[in-house]
C-alpha atoms as a PDB file:
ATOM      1  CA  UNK A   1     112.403-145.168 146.333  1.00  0.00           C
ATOM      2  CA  UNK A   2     112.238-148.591 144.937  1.00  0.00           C
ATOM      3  CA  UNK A   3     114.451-149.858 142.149  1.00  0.00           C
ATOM      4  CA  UNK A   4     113.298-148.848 138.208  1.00  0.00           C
ATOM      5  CA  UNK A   5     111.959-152.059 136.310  1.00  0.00           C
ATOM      6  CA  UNK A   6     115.028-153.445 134.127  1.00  0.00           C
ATOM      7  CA  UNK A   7     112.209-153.917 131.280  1.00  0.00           C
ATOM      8  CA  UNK A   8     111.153-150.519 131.430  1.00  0.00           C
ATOM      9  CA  UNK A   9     114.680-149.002 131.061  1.00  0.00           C
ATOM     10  CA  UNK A  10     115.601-150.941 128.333  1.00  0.00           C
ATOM     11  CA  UNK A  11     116.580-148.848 125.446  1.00  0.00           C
ATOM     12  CA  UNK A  12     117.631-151.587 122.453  1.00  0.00           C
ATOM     13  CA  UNK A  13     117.791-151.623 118.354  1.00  0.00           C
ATOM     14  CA  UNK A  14     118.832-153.975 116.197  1.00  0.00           C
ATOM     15  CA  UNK A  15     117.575-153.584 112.629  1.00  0.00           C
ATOM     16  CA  UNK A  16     119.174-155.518 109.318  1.00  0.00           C
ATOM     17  CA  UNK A  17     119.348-152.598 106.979  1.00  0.00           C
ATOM     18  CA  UNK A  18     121.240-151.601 104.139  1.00  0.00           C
ATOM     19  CA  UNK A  19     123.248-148.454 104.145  1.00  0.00           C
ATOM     20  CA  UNK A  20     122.327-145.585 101.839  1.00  0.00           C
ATOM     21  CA  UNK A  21     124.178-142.644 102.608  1.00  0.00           C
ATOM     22  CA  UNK A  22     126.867-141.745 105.110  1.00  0.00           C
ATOM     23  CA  UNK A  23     128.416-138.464 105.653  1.00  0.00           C
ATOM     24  CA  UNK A  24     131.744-136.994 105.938  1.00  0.00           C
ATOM     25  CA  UNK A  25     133.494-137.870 109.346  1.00  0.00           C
ATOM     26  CA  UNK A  26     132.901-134.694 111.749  1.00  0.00           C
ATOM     27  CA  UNK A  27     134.118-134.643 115.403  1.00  0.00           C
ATOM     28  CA  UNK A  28     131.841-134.405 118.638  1.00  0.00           C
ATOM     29  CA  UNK A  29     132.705-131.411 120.840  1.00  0.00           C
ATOM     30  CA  UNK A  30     134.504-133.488 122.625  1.00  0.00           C
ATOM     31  CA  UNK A  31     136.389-134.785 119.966  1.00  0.00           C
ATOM     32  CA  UNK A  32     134.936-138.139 119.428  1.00  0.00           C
ATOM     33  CA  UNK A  33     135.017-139.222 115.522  1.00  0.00           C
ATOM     34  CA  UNK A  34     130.760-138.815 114.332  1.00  0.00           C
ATOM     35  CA  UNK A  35     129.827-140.303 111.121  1.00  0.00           C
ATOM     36  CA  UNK A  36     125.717-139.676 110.145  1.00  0.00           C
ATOM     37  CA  UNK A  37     124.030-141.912 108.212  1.00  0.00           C
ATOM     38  CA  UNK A  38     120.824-143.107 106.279  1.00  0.00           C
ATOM     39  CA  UNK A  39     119.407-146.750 106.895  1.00  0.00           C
ATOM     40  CA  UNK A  40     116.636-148.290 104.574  1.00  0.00           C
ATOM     41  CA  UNK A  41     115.202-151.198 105.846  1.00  0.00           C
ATOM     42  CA  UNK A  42     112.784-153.553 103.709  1.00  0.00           C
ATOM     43  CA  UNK A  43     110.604-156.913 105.478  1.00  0.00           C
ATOM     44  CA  UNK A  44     106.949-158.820 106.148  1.00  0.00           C
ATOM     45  CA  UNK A  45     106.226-159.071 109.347  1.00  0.00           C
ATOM     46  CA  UNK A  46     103.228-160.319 111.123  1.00  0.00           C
ATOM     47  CA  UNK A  47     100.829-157.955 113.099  1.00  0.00           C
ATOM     48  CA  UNK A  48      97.730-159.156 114.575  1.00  0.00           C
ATOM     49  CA  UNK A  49      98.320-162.943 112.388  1.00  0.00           C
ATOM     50  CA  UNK A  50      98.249-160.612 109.015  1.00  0.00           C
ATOM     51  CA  UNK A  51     101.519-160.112 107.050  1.00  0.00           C
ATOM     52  CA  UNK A  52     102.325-156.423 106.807  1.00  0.00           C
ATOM     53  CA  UNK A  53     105.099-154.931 104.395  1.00  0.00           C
ATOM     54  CA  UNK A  54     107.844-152.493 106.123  1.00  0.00           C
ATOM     55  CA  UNK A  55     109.678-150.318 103.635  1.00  0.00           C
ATOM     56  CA  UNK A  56     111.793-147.659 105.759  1.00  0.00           C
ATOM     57  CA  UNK A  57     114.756-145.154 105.514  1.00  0.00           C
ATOM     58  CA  UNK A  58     116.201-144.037 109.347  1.00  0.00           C
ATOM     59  CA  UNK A  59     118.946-141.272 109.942  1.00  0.00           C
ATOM     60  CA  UNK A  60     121.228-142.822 112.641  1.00  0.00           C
ATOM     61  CA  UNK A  61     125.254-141.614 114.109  1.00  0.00           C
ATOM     62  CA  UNK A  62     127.755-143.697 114.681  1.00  0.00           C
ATOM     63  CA  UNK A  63     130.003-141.770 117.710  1.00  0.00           C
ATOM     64  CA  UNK A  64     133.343-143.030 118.610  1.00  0.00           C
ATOM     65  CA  UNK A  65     135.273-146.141 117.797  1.00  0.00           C
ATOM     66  CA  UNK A  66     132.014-147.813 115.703  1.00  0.00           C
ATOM     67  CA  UNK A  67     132.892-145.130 112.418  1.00  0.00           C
ATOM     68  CA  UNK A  68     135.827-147.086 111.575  1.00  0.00           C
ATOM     69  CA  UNK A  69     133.763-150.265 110.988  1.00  0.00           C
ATOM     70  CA  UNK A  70     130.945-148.383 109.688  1.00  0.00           C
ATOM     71  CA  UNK A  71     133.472-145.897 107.417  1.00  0.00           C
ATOM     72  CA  UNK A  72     134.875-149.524 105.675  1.00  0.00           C
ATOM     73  CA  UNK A  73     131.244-150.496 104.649  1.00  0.00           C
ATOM     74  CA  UNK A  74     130.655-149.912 100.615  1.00  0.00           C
ATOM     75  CA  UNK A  75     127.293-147.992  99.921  1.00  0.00           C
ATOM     76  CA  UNK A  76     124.593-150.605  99.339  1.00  0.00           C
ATOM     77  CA  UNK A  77     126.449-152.688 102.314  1.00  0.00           C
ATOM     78  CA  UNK A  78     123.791-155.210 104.108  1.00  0.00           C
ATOM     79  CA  UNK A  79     124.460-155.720 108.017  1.00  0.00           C
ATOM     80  CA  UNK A  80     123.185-156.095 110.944  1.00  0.00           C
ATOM     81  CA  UNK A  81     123.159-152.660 112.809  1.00  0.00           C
ATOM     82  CA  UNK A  82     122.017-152.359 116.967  1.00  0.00           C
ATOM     83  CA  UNK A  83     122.179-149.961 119.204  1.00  0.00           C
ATOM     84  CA  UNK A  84     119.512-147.362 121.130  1.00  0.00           C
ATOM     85  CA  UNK A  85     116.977-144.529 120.557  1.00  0.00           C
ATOM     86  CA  UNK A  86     117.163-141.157 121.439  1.00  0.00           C
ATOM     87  CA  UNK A  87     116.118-137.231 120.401  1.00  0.00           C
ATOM     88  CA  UNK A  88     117.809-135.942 117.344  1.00  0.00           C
ATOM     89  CA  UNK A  89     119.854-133.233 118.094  1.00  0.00           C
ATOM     90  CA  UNK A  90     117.063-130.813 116.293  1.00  0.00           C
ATOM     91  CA  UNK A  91     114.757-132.000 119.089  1.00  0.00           C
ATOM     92  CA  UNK A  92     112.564-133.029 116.812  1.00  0.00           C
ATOM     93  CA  UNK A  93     111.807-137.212 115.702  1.00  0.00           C
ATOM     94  CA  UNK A  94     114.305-139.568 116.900  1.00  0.00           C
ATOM     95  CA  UNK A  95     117.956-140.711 116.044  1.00  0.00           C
ATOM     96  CA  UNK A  96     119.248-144.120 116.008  1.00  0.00           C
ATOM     97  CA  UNK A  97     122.701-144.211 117.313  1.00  0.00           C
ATOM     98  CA  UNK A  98     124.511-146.935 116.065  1.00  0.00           C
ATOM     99  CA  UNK A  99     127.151-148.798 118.802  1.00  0.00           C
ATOM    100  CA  UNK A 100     127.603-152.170 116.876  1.00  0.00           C
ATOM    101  CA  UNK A 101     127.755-153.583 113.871  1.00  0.00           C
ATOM    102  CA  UNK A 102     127.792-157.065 111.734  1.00  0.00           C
ATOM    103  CA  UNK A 103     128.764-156.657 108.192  1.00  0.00           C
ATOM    104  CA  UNK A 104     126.405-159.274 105.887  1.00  0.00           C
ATOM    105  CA  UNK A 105     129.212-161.112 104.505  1.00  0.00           C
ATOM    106  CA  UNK A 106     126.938-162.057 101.884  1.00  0.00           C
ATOM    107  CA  UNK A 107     126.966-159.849  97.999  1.00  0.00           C
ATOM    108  CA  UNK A 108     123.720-158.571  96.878  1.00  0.00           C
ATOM    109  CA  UNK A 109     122.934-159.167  93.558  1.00  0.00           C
ATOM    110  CA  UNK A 110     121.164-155.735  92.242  1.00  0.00           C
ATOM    111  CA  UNK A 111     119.510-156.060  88.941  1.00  0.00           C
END
């Protein structure tokens, strides 16, 4: 059997979001720190040469040693957030599980 394609196993996020809610920290059955979360993400981008507005909220998990960076981010935090896709554990939609993280260093003004 040959090889899989690299390009069709690739499994990558990254989305600039701001966080919105994050839960309580919980613990994986096997013990890993689990912290769920709520990620609204706001741009233009360009489909088919026409500008398009994106307005979004996505539940993603942050498993294992990525909750303490995510835990220290204030509520209304900007960053960078990346990481892959997979089922929620409902089986139903998909979950975006967070495994790093750049904090937007920069304060947003809210009016």
């Amino acid at each position: 059997m040959a090889a899989p394609d690299r390009a069709a196993t690739l499994n990558r996020m990254v989305l600039t979001a701001q966080l919105v809610e994050r839960g309580a920290v919980r613990y994986t059955p096997a013990g890993l720190p689990a912290l769920d979360l709520v990620l609204k993400h706001e741009s233009t981008v360009s489909e088919d040469g026409q500008p398009r507005k994106v307005s979004m909220e996505i539940k993603a998990v942050g498993v294992g040693a990525i909750t303490r960076p995510i835990g220290a981010l204030t509520l209304g935090s900007h960053g960078s957030f990346a990481g892959f896709l997979a089922a929620a554990r409902n089986g139903r939609g998909l979950l975006f599980h967070v495994t790093s993280l750049s904090a937007d260093p920069t304060p947003t003004a809210i009016n």
